[in-house]
N, C-alpha and C. Protein backbone atom coordinates (compact mmCIF):
# COMPACT_ATOMS: atom_id res chain seq x y z
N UNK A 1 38.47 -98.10 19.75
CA UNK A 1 39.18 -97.08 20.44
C UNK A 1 39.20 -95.80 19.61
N UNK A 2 38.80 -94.64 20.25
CA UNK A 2 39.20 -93.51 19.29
C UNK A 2 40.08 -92.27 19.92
N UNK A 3 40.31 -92.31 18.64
CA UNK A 3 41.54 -90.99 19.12
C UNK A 3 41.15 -89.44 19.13
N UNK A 4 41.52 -88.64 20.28
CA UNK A 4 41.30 -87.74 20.65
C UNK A 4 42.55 -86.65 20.37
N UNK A 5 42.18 -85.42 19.05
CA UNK A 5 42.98 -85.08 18.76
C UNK A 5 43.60 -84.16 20.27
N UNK A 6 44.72 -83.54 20.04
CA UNK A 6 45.45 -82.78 20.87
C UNK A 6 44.97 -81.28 19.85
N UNK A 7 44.84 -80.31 20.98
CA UNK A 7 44.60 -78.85 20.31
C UNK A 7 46.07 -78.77 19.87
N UNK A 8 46.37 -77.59 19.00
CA UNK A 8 47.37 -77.24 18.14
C UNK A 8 47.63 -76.12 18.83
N UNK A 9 49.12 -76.36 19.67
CA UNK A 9 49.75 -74.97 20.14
C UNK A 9 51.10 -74.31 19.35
N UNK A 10 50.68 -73.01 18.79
CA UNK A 10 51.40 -72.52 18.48
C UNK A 10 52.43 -72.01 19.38
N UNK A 11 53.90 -72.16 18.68
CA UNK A 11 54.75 -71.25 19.59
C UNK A 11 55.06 -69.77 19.08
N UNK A 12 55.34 -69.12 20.16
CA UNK A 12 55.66 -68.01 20.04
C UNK A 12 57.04 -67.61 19.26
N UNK A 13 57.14 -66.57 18.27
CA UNK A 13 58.47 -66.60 17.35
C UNK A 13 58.86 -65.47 18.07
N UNK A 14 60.47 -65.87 18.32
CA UNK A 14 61.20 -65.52 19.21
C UNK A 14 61.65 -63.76 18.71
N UNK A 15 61.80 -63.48 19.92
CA UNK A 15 61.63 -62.01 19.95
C UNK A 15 63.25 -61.04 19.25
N UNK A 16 63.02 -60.25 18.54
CA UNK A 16 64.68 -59.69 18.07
C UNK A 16 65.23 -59.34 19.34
N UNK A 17 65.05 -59.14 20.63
CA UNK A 17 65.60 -58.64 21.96
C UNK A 17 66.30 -59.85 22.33
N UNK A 18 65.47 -60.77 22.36
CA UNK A 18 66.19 -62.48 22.68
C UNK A 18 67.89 -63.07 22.04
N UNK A 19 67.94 -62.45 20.89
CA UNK A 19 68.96 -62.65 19.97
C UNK A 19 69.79 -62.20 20.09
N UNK A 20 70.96 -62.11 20.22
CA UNK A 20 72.45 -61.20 20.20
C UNK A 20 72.89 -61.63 18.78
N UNK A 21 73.11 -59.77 18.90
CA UNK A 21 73.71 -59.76 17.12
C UNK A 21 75.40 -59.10 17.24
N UNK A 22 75.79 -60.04 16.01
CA UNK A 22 77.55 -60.07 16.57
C UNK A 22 77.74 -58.45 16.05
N UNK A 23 78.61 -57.78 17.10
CA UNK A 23 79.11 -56.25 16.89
C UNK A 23 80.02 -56.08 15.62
N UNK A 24 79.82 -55.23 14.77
CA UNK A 24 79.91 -54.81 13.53
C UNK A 24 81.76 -54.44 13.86
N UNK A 25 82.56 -55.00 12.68
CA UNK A 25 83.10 -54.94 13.25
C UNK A 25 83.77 -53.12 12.75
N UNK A 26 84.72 -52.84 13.40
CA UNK A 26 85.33 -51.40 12.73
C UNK A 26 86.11 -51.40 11.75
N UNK A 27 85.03 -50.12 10.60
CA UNK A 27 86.11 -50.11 9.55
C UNK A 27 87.55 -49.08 9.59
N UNK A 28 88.48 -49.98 8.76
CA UNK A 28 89.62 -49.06 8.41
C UNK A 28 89.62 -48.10 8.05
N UNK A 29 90.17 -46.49 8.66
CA UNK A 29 89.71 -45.27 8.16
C UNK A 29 90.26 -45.26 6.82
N UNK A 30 90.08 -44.43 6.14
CA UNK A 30 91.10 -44.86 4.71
C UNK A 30 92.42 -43.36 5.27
N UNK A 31 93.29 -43.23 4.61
CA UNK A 31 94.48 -42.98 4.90
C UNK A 31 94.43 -42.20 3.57
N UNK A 32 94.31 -40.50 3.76
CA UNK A 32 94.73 -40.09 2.43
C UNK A 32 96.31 -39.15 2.72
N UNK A 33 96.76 -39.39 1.38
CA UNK A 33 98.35 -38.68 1.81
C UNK A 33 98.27 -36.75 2.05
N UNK A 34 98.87 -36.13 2.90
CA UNK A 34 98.59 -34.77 2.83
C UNK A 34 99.39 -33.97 1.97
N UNK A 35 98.99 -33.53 1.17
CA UNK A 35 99.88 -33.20 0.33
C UNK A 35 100.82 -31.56 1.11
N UNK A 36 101.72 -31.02 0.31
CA UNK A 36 102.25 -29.48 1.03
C UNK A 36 101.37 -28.34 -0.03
N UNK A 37 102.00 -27.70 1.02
CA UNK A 37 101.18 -26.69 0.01
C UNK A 37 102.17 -26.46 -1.63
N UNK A 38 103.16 -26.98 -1.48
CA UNK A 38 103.92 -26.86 -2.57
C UNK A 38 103.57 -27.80 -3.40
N UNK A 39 103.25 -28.90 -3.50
CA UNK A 39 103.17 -30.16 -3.81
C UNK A 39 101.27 -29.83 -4.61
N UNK A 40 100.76 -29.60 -3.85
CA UNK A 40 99.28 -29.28 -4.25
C UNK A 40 99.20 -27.86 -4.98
N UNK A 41 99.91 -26.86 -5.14
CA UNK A 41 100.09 -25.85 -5.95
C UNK A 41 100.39 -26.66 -7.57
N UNK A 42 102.09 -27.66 -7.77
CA UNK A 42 102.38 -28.13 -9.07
C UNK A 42 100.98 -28.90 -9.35
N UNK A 43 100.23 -29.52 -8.34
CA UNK A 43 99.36 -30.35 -8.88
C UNK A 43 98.57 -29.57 -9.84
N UNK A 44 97.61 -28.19 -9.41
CA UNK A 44 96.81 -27.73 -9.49
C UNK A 44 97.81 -26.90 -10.86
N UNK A 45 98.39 -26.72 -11.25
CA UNK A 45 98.99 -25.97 -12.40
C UNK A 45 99.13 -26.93 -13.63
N UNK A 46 99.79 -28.31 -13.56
CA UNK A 46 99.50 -29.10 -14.29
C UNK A 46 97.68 -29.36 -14.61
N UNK A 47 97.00 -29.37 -13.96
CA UNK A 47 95.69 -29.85 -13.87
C UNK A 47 95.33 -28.53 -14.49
N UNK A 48 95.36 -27.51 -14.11
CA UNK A 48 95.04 -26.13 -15.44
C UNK A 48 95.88 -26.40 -16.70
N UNK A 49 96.92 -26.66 -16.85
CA UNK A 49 97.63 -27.00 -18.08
C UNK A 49 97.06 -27.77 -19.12
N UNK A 50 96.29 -28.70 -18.45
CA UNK A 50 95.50 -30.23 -19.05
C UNK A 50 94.41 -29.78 -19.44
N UNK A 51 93.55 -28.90 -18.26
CA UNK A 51 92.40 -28.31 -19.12
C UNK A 51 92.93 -27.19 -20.31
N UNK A 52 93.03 -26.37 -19.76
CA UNK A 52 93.78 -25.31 -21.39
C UNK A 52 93.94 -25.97 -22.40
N UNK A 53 95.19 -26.96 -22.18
CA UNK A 53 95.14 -27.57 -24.01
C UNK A 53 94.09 -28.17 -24.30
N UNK A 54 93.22 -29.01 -22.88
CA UNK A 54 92.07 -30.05 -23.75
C UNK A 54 90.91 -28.44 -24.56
N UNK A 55 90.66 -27.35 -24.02
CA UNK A 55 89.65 -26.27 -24.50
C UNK A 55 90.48 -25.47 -25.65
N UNK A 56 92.34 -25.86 -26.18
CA UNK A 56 92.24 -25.68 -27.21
C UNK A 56 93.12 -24.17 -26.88
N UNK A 57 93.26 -24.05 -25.54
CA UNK A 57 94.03 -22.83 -24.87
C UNK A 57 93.44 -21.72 -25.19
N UNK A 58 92.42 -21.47 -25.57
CA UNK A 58 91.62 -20.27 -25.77
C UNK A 58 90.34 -20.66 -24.53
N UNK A 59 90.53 -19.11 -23.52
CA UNK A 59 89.74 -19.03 -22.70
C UNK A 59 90.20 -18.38 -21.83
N UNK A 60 89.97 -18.24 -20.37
CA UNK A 60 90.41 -16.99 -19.34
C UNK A 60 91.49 -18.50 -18.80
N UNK A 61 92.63 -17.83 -18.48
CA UNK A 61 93.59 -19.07 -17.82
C UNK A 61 93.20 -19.01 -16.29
N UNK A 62 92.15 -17.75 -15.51
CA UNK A 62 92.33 -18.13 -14.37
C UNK A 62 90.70 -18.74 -13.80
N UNK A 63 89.40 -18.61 -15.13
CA UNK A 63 88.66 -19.91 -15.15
C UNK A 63 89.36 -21.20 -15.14
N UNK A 64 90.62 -21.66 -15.92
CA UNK A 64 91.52 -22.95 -16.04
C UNK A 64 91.84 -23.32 -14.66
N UNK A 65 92.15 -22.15 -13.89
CA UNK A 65 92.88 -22.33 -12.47
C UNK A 65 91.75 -23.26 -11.20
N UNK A 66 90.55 -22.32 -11.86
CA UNK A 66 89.98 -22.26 -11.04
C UNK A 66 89.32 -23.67 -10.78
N UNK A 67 88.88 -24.31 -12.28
CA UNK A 67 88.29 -25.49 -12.75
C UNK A 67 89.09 -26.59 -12.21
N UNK A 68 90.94 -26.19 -12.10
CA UNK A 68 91.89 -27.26 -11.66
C UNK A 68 91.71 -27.29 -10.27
N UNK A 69 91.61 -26.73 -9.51
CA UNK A 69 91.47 -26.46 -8.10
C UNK A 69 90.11 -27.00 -7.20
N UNK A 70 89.27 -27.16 -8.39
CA UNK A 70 87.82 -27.66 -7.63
C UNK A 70 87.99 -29.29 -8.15
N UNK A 71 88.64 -29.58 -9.09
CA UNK A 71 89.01 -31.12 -9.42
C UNK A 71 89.81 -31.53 -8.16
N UNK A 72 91.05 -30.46 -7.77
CA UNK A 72 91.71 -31.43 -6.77
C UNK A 72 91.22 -31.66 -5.80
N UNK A 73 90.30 -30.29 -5.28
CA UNK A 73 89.50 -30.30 -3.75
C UNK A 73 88.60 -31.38 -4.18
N UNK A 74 87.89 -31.63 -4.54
CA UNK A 74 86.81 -33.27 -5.04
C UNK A 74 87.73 -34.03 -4.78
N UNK A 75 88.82 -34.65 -5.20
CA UNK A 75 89.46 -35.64 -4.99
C UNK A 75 89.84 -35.58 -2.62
N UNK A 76 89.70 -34.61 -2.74
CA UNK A 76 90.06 -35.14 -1.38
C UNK A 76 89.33 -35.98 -0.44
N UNK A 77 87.81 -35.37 -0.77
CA UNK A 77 86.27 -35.32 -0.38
C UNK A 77 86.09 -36.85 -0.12
C-alpha cells in the first residue's frame, strides 16, 4: 500500500482589520494649581533672591528678575 502525500496548505495570517484592539484607555489630565498673581510675584522674587546670592549678588538685579521668571514660566509648561 502506498501513501499519497496531501499538498501542504498554507493558511492565511489573519488580517490587523480582523482584530479588535481594546480602546486606550483616557489619561488623567494632570491638575496644576493656579497660582494669583500675588502668590506668583513672592514666588518669582524669592527665585531672584536665590539666584543673586547663588552669582554672589554682583550683577544687574533685573537680569536676576528676569532669569527667576523664565524658571517659573518652565515650571508651568
Amino acid at each position: 500500500m502506498t501513501q499519497t502525500k496531501k499538498p501542504v496548505v498554507k493558511k492565511a495570517a489573519a488580517s490587523d482589520t480582523s482584530v479588535e484592539k481594546a480602546a486606550p484607555k483616557p489619561r488623567a489630565k494632570k491638575v496644576t494649581p493656579i497660582l494669583s498673581n500675588q502668590e506668583r510675584y513672592e514666588i518669582i522674587q524669592k527665585t531672584a533672591y536665590y539666584i543673586a546670592e547663588h552669582n554672589g549678588f554682583v550683577g544687574d538685579p533685573h537680569a536676576f528678575w528676569a532669569e527667576a521668571e523664565a524658571q517659573i514660566d518652565a515650571l508651568k509648561s
